[in-house]
N, C-alpha and C. Protein backbone atom coordinates (compact mmCIF):
# COMPACT_ATOMS: atom_id res chain seq x y z
N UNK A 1 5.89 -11.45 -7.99
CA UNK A 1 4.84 -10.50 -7.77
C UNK A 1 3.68 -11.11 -6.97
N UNK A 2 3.61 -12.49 -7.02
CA UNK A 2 2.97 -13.03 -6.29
C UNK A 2 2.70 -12.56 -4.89
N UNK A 3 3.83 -12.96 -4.00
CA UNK A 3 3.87 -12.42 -2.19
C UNK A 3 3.41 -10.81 -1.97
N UNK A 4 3.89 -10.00 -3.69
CA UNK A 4 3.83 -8.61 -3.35
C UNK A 4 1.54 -8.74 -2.83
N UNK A 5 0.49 -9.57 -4.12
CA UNK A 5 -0.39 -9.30 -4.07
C UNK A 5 -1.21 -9.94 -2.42
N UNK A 6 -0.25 -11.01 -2.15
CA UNK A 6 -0.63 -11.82 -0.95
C UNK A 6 -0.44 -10.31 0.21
N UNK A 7 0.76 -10.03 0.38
CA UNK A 7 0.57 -9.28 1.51
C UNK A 7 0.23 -7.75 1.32
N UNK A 8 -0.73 -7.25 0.26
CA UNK A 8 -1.46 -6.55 -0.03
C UNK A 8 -2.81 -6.62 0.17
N UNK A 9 -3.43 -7.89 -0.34
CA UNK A 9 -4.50 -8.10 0.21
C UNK A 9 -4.64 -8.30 1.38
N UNK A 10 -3.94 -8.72 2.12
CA UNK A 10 -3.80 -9.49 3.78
C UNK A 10 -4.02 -8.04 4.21
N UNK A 11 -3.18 -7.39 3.81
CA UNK A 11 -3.03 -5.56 4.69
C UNK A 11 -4.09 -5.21 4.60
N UNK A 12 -5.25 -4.67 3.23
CA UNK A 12 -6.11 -4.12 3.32
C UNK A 12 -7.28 -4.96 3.58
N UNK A 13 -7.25 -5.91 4.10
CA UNK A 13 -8.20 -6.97 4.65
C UNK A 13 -8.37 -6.37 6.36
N UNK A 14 -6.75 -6.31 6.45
CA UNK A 14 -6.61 -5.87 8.03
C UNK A 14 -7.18 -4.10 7.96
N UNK A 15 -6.70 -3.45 7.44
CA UNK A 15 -7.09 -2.34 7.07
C UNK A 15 -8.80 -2.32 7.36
N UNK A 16 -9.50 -3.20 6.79
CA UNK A 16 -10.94 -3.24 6.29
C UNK A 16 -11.29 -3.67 7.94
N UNK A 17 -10.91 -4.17 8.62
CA UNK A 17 -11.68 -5.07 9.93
C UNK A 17 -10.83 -4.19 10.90
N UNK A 18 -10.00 -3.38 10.54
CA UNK A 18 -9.66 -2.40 11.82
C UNK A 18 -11.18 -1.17 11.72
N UNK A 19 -11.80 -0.41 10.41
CA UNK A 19 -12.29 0.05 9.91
C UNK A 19 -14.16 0.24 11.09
N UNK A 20 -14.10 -1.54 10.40
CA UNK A 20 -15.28 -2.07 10.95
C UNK A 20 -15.38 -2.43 12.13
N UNK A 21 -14.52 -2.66 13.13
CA UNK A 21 -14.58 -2.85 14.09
C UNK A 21 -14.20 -2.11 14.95
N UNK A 22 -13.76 -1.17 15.06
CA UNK A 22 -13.31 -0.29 15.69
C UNK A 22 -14.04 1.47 16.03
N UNK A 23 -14.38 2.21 16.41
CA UNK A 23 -14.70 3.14 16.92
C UNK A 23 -13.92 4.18 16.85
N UNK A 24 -13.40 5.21 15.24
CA UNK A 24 -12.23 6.03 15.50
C UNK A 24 -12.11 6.69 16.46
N UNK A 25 -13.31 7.27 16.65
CA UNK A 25 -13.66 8.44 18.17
C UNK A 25 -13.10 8.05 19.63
N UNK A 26 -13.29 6.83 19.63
CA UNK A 26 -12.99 5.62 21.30
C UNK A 26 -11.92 4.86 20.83
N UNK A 27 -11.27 4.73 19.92
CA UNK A 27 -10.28 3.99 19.34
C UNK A 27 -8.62 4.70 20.55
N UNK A 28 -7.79 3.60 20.94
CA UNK A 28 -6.41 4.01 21.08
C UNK A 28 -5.96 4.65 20.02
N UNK A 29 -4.59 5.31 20.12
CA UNK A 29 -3.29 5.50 19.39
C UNK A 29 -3.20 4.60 19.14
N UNK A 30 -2.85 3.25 19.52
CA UNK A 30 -2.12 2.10 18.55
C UNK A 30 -3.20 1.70 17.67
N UNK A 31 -4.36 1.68 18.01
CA UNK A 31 -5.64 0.98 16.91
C UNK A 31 -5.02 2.21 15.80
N UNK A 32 -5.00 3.55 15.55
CA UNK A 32 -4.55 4.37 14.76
C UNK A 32 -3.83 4.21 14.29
N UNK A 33 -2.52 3.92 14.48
CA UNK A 33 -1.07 3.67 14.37
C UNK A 33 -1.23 2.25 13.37
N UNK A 34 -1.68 1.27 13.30
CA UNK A 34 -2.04 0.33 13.33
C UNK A 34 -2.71 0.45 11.90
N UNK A 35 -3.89 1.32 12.00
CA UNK A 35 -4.89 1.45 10.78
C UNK A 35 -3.92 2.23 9.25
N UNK A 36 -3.24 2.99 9.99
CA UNK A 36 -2.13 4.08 8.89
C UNK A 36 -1.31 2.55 8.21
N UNK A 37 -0.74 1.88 9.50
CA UNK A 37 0.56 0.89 9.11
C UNK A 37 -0.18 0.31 7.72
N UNK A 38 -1.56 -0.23 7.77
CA UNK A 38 -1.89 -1.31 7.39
C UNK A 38 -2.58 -0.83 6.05
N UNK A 39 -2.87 0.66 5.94
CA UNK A 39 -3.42 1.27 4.86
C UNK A 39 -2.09 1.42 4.04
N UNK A 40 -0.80 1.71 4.64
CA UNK A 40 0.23 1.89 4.04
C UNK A 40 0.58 0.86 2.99
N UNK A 41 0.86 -0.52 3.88
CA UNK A 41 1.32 -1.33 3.49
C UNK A 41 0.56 -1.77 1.94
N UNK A 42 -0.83 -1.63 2.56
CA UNK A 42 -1.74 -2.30 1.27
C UNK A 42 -1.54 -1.30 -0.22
N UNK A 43 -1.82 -0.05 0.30
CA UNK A 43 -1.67 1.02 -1.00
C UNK A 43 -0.03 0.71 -1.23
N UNK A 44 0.94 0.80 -0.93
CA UNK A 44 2.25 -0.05 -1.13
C UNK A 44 2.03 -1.07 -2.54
N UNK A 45 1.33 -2.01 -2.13
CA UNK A 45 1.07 -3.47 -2.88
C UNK A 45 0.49 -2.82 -3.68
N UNK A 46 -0.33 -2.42 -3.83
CA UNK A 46 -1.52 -2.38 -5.06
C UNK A 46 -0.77 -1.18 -5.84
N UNK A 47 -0.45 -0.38 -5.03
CA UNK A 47 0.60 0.57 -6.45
C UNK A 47 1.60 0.15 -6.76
N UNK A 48 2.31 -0.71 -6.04
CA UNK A 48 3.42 -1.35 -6.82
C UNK A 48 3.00 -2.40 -8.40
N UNK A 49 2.03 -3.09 -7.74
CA UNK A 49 1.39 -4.03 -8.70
C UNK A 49 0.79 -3.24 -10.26
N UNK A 50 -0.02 -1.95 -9.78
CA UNK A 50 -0.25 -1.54 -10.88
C UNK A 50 0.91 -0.66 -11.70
N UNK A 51 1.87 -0.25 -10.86
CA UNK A 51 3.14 0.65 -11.44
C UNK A 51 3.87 -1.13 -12.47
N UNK A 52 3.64 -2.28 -11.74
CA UNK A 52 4.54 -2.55 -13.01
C UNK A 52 4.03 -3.46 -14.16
N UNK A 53 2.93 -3.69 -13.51
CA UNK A 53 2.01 -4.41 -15.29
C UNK A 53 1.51 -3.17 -16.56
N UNK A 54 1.60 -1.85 -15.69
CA UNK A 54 1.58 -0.66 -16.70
C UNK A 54 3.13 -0.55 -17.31
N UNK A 55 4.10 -0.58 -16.43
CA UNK A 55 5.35 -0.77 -16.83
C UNK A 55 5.79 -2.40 -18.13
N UNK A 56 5.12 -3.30 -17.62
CA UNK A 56 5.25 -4.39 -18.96
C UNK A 56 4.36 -4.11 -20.16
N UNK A 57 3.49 -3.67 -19.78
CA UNK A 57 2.64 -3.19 -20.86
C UNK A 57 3.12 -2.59 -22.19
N UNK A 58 3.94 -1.39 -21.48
CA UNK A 58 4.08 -0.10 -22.18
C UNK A 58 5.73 -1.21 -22.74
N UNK A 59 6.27 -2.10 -22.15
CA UNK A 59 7.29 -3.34 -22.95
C UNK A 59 8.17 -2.54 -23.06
N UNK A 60 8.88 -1.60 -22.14
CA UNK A 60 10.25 -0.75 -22.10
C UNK A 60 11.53 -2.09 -22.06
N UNK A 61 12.44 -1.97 -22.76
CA UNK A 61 13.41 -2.82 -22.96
C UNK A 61 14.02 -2.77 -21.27
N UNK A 62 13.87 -3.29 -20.70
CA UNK A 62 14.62 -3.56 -19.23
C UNK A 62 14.03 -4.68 -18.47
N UNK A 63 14.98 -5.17 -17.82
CA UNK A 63 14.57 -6.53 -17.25
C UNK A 63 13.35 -6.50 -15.95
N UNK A 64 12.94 -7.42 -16.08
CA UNK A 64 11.25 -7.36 -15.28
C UNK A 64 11.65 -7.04 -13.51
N UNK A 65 13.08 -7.47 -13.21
CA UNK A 65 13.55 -7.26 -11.70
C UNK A 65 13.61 -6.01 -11.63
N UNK A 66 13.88 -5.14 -12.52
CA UNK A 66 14.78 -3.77 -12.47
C UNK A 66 13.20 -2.96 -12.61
N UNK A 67 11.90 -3.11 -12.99
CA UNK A 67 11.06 -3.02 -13.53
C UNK A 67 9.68 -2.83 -12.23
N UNK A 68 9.95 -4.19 -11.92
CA UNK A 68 9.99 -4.26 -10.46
C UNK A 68 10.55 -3.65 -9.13
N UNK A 69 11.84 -3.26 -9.22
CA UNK A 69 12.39 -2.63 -8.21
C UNK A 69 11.92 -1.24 -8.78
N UNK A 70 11.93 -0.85 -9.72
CA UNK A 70 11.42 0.34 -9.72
C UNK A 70 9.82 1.24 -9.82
N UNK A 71 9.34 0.24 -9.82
CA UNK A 71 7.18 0.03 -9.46
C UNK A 71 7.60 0.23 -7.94
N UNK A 72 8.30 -0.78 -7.24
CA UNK A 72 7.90 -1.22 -5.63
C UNK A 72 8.52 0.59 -4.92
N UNK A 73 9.27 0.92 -5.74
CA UNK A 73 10.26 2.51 -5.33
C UNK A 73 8.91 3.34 -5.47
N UNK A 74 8.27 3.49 -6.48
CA UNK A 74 7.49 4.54 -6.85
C UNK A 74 5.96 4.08 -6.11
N UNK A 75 5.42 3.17 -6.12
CA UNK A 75 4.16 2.65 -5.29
C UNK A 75 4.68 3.03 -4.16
N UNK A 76 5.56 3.05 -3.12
CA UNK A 76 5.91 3.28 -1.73
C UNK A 76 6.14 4.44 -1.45
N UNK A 77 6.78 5.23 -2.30
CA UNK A 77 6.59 6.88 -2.14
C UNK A 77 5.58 7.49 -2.57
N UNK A 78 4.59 7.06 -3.48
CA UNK A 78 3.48 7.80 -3.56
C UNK A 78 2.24 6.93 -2.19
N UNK A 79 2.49 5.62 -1.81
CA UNK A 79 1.27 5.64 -0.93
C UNK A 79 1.82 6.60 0.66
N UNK A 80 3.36 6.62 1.02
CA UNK A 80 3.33 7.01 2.08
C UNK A 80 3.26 8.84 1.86
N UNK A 81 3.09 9.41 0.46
CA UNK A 81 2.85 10.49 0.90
C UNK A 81 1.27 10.85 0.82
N UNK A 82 0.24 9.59 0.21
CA UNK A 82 -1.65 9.24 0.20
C UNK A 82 -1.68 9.38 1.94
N UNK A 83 -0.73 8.49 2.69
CA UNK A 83 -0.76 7.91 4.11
C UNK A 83 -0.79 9.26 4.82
N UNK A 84 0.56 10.03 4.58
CA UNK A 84 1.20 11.14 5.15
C UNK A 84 -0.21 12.63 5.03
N UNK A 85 -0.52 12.29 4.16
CA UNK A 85 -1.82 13.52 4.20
C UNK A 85 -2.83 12.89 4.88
N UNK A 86 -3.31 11.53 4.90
CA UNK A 86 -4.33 11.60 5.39
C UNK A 86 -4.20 11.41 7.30
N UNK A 87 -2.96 11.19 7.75
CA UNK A 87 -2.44 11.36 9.02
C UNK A 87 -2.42 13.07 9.27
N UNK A 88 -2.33 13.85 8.42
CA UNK A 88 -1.85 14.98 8.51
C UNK A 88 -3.39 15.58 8.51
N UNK A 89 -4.29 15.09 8.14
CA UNK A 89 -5.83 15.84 7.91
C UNK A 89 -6.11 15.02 9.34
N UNK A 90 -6.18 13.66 9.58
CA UNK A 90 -6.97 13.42 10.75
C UNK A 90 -6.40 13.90 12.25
């Protein structure tokens, strides 16, 4: 779970300095493209992370991989449909 929080933070770090540095109004398509990827990725991490320490918590008899594969399933379909609306509003 480690790499999952490393390249979560890394994303919404990038996320954060596309944000600040950038100009949405004067911004390219790829600076856009770019800002979605990186919002994705991070909400990805951080819902995976919290889908499975709520998942050990709650101490369901199943092994921590399977536990895991199934946090990283459910964090990734709920951030790309957070992603998918907010592409769909801007």
């Amino acid at each position: 779970m480690l790499w999952i929080s490393i390249v979560a933070l890394a994303s919404l770090g990038a996320c954060l300095g596309i944000v600040f540095y950038f100009d949405p109004f004067e911004a390219s398509p790829f600076i856009i493209v770019l800002f979605h990827l990186t919002l994705l990725f991070g909400l990805t991490g951080i819902l995976t992370l919290l889908g499975y320490f709520l998942r050990r918590i709650k101490k369901v008899k199943k092994m921590p991989a399977q536990d895991a594969f199934n946090s990283f399933w459910q964090g990734s379909v709920l951030a790309l449909a957070l992603v998918g609306l907010l592409a769909a509003v801007s």
